[in-house]
Structures are given as structure tokens and as C-alpha cells.
N, C-alpha and C. Protein backbone atom coordinates (compact mmCIF):
# COMPACT_ATOMS: atom_id res chain seq x y z
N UNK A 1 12.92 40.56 -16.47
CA UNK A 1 12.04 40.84 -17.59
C UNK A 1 12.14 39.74 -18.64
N UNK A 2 13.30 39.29 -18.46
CA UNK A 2 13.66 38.01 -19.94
C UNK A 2 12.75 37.14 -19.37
N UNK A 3 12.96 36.64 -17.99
CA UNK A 3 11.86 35.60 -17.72
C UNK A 3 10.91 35.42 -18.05
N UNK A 4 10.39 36.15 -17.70
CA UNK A 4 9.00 36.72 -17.54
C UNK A 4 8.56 36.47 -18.99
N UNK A 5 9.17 37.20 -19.94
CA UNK A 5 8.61 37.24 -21.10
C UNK A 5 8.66 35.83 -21.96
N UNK A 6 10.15 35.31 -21.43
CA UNK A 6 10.10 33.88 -22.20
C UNK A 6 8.96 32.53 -20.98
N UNK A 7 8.56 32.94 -20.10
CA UNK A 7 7.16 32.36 -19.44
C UNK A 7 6.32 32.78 -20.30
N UNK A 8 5.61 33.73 -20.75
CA UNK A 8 4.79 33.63 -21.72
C UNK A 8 4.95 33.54 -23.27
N UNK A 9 5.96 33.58 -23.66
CA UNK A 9 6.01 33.17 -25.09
C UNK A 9 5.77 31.58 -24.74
N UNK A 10 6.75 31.23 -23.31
CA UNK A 10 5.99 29.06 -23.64
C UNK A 10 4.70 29.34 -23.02
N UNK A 11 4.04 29.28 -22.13
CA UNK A 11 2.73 29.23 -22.17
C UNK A 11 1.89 29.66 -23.37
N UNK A 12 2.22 30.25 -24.22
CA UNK A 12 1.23 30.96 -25.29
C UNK A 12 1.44 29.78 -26.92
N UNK A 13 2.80 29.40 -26.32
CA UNK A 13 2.89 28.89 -27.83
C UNK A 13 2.35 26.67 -27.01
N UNK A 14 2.36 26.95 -26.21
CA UNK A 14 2.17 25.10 -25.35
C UNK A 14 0.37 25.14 -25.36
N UNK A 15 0.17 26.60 -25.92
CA UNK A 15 -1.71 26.55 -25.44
C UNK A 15 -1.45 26.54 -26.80
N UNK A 16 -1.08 26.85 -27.63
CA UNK A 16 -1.71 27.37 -29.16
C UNK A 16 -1.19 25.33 -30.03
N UNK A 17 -0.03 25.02 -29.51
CA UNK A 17 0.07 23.71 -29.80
C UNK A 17 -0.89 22.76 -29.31
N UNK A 18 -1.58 22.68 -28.47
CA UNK A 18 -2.23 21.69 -27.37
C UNK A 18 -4.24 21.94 -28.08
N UNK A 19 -4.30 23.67 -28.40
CA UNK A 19 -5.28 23.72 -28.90
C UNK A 19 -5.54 22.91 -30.77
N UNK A 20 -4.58 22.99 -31.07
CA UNK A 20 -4.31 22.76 -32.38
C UNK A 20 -4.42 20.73 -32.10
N UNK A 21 -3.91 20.17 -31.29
CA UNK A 21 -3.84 18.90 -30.94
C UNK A 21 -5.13 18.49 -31.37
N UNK A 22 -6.02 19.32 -30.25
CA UNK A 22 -7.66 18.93 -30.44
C UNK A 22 -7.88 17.67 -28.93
N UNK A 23 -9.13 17.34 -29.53
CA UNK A 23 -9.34 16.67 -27.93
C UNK A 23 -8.95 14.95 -27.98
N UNK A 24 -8.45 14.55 -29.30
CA UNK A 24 -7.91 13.65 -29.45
C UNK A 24 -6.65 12.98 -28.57
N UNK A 25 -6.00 13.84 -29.05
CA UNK A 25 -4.69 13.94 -28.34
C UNK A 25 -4.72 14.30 -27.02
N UNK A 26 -5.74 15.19 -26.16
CA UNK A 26 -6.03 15.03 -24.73
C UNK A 26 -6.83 13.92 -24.38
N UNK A 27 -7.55 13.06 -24.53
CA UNK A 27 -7.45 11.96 -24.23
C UNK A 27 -6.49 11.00 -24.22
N UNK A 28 -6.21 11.14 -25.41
CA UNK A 28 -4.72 10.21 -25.39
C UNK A 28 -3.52 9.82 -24.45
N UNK A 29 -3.45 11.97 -23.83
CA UNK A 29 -2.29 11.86 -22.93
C UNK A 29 -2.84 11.30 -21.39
N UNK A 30 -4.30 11.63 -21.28
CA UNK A 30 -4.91 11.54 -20.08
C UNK A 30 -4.77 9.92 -19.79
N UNK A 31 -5.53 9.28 -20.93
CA UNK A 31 -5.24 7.57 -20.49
C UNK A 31 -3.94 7.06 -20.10
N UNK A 32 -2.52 7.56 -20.70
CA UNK A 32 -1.31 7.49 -20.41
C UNK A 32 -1.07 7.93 -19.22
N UNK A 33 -1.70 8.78 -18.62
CA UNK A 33 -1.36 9.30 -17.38
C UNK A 33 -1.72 8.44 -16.44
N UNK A 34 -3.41 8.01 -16.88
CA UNK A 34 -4.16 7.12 -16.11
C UNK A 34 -3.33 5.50 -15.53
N UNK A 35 -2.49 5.54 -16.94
CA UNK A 35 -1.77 4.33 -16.41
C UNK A 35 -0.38 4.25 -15.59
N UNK A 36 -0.44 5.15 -15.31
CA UNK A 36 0.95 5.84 -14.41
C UNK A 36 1.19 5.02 -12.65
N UNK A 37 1.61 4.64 -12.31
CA UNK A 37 1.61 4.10 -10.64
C UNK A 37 0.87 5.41 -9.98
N UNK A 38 1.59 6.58 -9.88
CA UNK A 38 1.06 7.98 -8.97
C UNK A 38 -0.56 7.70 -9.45
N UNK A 39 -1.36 7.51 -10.10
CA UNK A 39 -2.56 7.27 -11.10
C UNK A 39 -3.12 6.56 -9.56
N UNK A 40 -2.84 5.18 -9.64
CA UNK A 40 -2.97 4.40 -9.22
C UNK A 40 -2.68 4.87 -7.27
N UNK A 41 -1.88 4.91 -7.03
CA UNK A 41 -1.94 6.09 -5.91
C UNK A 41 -2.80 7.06 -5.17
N UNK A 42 -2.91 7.97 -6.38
CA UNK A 42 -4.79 9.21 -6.09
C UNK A 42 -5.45 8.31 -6.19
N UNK A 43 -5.93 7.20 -6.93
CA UNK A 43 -7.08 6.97 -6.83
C UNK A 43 -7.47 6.14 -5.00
N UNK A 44 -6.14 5.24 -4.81
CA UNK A 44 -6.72 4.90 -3.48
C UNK A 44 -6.77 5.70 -2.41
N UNK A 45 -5.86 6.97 -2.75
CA UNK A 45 -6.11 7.90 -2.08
C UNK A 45 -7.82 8.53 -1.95
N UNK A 46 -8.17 8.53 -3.54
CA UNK A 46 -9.42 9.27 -3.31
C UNK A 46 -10.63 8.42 -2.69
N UNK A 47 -10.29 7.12 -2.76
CA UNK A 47 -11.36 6.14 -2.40
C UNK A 47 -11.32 5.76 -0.58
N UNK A 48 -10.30 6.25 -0.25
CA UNK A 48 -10.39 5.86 1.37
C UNK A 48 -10.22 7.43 1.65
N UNK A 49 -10.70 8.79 1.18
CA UNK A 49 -11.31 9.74 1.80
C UNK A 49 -12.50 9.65 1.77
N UNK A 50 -12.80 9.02 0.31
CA UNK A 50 -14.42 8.71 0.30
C UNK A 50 -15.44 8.21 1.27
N UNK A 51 -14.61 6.86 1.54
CA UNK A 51 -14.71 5.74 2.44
C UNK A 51 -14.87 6.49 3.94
N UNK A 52 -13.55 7.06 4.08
CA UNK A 52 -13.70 7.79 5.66
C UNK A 52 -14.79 9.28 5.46
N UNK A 53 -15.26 9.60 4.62
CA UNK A 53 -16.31 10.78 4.78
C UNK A 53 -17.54 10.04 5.03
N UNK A 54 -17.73 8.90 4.26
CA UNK A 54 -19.23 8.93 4.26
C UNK A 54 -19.28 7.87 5.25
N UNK A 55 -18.83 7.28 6.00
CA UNK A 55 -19.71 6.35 6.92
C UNK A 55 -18.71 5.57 8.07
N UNK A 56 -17.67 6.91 8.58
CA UNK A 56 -16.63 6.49 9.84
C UNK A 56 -17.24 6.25 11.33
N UNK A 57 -17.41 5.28 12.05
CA UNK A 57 -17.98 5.23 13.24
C UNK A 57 -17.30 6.60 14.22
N UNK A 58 -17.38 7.17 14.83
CA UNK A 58 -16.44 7.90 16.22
C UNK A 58 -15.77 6.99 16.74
N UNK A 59 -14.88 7.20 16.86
CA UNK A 59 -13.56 6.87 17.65
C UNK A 59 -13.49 6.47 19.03
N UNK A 60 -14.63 7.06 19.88
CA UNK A 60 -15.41 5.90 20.95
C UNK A 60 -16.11 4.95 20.61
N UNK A 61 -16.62 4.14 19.48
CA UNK A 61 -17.23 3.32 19.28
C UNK A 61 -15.68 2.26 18.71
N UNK A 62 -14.58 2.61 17.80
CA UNK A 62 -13.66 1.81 18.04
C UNK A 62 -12.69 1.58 18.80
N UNK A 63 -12.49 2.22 19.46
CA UNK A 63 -11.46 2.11 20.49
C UNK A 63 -12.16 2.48 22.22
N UNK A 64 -11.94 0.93 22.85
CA UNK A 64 -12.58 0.89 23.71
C UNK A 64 -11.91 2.04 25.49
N UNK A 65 -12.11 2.61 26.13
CA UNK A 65 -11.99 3.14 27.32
C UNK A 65 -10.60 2.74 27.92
N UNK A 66 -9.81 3.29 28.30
CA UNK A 66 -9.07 3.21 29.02
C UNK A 66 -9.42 2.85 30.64
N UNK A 67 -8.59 2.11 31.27
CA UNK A 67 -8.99 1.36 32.06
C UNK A 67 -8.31 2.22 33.39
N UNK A 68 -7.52 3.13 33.34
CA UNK A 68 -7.29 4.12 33.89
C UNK A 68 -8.68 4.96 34.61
């Protein structure tokens, strides 16, 4: 029950600080994040799912027949 309750006293008081911030300060932290290596990471992550959704040949067109 202590848990529990001290989980929402921080969630309640990390929303009521963060709202009070304003959207200033969430940009702020977001660009900081942006400059993070992991940042840098998702994004090539997100760009070679991109890459492989929209326009992957089949896998018989690159890799030729076994000669078997």
C-alpha cells in the first residue's frame, strides 16, 4: 500500500511540476534528448524501416538460385 501510494504522490506531483514548466521547458528537454547518441540510433533505426517498407525488391530478385 506504501508503494503504491508513494507511485502516485510522484506521478501527481512530476505532472503538476512539468505542467507548471510549460511548453518551454518541453522543448528544451526534447532537443537535449535529440542530441543524445540513442537519438541518433532511432533515428537510423527509423529510416532503414522506412527504407525496407517502402521499396524492398523479394528476396528472389536478390539472391540468385541455388545451384543445387
Amino acid at each position: 500500500m506504501k508503494f503504491r501510494l508513494g507511485l502516485v504522490l510522484g506521478f501527481a506531483s512530476g505532472y503538476y511540476l512539468g505542467a507548471r514548466a510549460g511548453r518551454a521547458r518541453y522543448e528544451q528537454i526534447r532537443r537535449l534528448i535529440a542530441r543524445t547518441p540513442f537519438a541518433k540510433v532511432q533515428a537510423a533505426a527509423d529510416l532503414s524501416r522506412e527504407r525496407f517498407r517502402s521499396g524492398h525488391e523479394p528476396l528472389d530478385a536478390v539472391v540468385p538460385p541455388s545451384p543445387n
